[in-house]
C-alpha atoms as a PDB file:
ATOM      1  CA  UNK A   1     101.525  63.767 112.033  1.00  0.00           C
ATOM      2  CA  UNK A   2      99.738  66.612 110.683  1.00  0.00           C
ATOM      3  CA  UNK A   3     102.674  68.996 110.209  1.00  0.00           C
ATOM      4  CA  UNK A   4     103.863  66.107 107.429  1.00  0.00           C
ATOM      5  CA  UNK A   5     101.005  66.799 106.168  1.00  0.00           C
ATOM      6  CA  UNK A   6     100.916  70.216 105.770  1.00  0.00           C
ATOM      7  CA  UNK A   7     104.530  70.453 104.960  1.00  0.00           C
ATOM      8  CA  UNK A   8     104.036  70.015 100.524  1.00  0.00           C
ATOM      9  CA  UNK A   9     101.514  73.131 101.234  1.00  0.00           C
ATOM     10  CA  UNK A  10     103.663  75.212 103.246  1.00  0.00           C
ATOM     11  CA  UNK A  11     106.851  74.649 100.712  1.00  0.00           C
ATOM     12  CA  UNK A  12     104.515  75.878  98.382  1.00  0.00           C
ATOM     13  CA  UNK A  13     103.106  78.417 100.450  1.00  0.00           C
ATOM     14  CA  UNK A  14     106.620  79.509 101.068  1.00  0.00           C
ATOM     15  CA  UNK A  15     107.840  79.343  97.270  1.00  0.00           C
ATOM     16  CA  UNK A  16     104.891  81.613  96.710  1.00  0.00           C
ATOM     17  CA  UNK A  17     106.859  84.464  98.594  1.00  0.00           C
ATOM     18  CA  UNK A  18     109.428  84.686  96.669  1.00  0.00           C
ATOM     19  CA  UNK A  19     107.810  83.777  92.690  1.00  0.00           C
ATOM     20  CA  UNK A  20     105.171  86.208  93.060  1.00  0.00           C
ATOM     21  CA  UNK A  21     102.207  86.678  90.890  1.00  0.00           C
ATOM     22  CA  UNK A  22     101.370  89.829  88.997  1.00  0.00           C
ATOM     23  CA  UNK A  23      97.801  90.404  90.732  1.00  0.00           C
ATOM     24  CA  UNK A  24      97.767  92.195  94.251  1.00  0.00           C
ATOM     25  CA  UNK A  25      94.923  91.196  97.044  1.00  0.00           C
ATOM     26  CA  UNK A  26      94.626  94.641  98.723  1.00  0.00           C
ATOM     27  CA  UNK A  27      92.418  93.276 101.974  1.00  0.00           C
ATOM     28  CA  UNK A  28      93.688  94.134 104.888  1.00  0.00           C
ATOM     29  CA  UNK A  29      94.584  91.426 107.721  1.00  0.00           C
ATOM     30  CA  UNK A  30      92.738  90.644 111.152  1.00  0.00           C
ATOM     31  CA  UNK A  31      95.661  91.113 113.803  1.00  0.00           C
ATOM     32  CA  UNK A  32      94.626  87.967 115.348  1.00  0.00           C
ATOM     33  CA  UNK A  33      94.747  86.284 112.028  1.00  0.00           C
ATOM     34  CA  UNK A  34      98.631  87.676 111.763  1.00  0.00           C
ATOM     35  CA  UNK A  35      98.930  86.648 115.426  1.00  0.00           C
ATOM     36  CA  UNK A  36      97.766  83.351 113.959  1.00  0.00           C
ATOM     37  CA  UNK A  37      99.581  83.279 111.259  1.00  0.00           C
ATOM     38  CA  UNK A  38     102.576  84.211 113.424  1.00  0.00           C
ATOM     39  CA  UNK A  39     102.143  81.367 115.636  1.00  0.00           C
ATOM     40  CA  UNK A  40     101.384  78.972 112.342  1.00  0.00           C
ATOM     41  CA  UNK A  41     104.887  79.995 110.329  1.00  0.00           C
ATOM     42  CA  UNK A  42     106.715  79.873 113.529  1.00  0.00           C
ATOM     43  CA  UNK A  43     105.560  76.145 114.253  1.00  0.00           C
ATOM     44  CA  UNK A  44     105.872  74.922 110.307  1.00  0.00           C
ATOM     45  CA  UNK A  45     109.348  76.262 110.209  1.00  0.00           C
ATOM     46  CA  UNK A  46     110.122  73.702 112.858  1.00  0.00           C
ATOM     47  CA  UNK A  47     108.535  71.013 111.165  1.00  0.00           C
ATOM     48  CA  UNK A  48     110.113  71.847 107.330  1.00  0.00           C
ATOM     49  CA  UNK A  49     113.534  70.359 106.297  1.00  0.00           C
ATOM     50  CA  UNK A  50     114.193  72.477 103.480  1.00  0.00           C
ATOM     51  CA  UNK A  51     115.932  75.233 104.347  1.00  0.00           C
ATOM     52  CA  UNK A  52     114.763  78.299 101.710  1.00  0.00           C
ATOM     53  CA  UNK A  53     111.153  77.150 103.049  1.00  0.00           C
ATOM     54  CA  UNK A  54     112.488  77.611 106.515  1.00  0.00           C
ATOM     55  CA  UNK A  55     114.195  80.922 105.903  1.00  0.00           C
ATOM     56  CA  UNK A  56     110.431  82.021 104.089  1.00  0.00           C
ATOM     57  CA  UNK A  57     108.600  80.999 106.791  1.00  0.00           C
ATOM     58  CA  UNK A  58     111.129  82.648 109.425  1.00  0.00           C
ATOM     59  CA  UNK A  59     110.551  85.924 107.382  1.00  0.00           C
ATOM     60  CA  UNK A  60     107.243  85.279 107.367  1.00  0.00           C
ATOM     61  CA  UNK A  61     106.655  84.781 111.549  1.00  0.00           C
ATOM     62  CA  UNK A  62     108.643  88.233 111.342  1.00  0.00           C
ATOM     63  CA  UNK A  63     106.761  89.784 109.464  1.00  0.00           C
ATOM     64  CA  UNK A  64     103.530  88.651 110.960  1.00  0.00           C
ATOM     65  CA  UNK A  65     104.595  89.658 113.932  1.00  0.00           C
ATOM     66  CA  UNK A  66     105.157  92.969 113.011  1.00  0.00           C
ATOM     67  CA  UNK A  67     101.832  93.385 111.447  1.00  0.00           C
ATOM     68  CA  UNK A  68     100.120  92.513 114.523  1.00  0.00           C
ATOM     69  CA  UNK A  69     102.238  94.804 116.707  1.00  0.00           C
ATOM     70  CA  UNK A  70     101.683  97.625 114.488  1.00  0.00           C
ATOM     71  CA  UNK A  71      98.098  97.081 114.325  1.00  0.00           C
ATOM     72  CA  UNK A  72      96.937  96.690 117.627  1.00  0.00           C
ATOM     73  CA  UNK A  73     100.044  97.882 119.542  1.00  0.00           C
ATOM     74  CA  UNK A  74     100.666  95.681 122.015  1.00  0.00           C
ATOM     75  CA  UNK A  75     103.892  92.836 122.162  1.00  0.00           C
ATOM     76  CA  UNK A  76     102.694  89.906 120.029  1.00  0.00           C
ATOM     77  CA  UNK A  77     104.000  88.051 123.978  1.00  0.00           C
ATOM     78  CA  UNK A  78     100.921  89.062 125.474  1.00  0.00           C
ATOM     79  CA  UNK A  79      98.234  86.653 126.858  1.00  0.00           C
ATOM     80  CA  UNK A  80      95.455  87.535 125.174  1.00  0.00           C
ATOM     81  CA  UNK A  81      93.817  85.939 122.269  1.00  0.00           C
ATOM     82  CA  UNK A  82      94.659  82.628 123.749  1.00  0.00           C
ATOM     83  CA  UNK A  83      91.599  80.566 122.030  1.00  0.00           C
ATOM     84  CA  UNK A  84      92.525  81.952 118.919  1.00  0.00           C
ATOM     85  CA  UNK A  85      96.487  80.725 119.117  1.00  0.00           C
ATOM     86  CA  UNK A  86      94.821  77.557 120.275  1.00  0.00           C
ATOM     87  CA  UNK A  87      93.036  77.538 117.204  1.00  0.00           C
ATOM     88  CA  UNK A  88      95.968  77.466 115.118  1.00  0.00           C
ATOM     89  CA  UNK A  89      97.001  74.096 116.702  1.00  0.00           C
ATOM     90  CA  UNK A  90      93.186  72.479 115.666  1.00  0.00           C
ATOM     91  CA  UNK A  91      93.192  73.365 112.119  1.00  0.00           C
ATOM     92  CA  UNK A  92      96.648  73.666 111.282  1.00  0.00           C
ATOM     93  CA  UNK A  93      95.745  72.971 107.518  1.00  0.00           C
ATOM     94  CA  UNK A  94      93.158  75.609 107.308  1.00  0.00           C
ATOM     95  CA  UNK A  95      95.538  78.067 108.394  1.00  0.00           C
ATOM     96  CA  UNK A  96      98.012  77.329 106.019  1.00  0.00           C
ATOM     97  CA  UNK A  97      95.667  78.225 103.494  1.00  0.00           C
ATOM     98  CA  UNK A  98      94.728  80.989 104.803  1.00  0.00           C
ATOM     99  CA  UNK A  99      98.593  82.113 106.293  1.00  0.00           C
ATOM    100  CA  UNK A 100      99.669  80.783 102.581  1.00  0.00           C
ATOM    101  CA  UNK A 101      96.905  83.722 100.839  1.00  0.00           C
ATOM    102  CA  UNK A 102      98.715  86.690 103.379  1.00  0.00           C
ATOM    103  CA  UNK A 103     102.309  85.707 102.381  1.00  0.00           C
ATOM    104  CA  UNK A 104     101.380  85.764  99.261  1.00  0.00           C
ATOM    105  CA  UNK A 105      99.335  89.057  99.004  1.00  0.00           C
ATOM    106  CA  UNK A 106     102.615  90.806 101.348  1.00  0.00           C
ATOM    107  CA  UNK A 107     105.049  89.132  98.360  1.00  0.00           C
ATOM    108  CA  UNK A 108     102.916  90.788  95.489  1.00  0.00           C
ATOM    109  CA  UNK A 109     102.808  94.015  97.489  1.00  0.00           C
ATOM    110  CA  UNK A 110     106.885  93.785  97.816  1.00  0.00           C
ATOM    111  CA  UNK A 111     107.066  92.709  94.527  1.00  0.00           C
ATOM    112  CA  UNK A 112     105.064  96.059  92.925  1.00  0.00           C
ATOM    113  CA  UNK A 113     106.908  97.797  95.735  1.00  0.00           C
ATOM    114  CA  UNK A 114     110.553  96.901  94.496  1.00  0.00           C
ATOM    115  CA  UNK A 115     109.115  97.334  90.286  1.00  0.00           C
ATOM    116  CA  UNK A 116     108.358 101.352  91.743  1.00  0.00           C
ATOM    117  CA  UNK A 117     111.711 101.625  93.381  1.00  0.00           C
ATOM    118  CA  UNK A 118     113.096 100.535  90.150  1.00  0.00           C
ATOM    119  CA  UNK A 119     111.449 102.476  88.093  1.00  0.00           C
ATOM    120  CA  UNK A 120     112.103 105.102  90.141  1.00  0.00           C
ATOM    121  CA  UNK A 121     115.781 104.610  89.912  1.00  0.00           C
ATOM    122  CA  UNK A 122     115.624 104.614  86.049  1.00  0.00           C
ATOM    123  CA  UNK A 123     113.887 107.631  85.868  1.00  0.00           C
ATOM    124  CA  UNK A 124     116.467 109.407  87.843  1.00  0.00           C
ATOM    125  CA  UNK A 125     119.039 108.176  86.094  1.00  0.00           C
ATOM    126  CA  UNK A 126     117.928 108.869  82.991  1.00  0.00           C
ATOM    127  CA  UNK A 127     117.147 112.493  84.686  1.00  0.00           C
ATOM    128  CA  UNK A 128     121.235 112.303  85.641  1.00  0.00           C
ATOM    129  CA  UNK A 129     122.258 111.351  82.097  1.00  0.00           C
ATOM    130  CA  UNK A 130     120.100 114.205  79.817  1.00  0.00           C
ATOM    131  CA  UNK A 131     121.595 117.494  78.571  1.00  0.00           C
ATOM    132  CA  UNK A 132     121.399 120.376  80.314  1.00  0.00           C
END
């Protein structure tokens, strides 16, 4: 079956969340590309035995999800957009690449996020620690 596959791409896909590279993709997503993407993680994580690659892509449907909600505003339930979720089901292989490139770009934006927080936390500890 396809999802077989696919599934060596989305492990890697998935393993890509959480080793993140040190270059950030700034683009921003389509909704119905994170409504796609949504719909893509959600059906890989049903097709993946490996459990960390099923937790990643359960984050990942999550966080999709969220995206598209935020963006347009409207419960990622809604009927619309149908030919593009149908779509997902015709070239499931093209949308793990693309699905694959957003995880990773959201991982390398955590990944700077949590090095700030960090830092952050150092600086105010070291602001804590000096002499008065």
């Amino acid at each position: 079956m396809i999802a077989k596959s696919c599934s060596a791409t989305v492990a890697l896909a998935a393993a890509m969340v959480l080793a993140v590279p040190a270059t950030a993709q700034e683009a921003q997503m389509d909704p119905i590309v994170a409504k796609q993407c949504s719909v893509w993680a959600s059906f890989m994580s049903t097709n993946i035995e490996d459990e960390g690659t099923q937790r990643a892509l359960l984050f990942a449907t999550n966080y999709f999800t969220g995206y598209y909600e935020g963006a347009t505003g409207r419960a990622i339930g809604d009927v619309m957009d149908r030919e593009a979720l149908e779509e997902v089901a015709r070239d499931l292989q093209g949308y793990t690449q693309i699905c694959a490139a957003e995880m990773e770009a959201f991982g390398t934006r955590m990944s700077a996020w949590g090095n700030m927080l960090t830092d952050l936390g150092n600086d105010e500890s070291a602001a804590e620690g000096a002499p008065e």
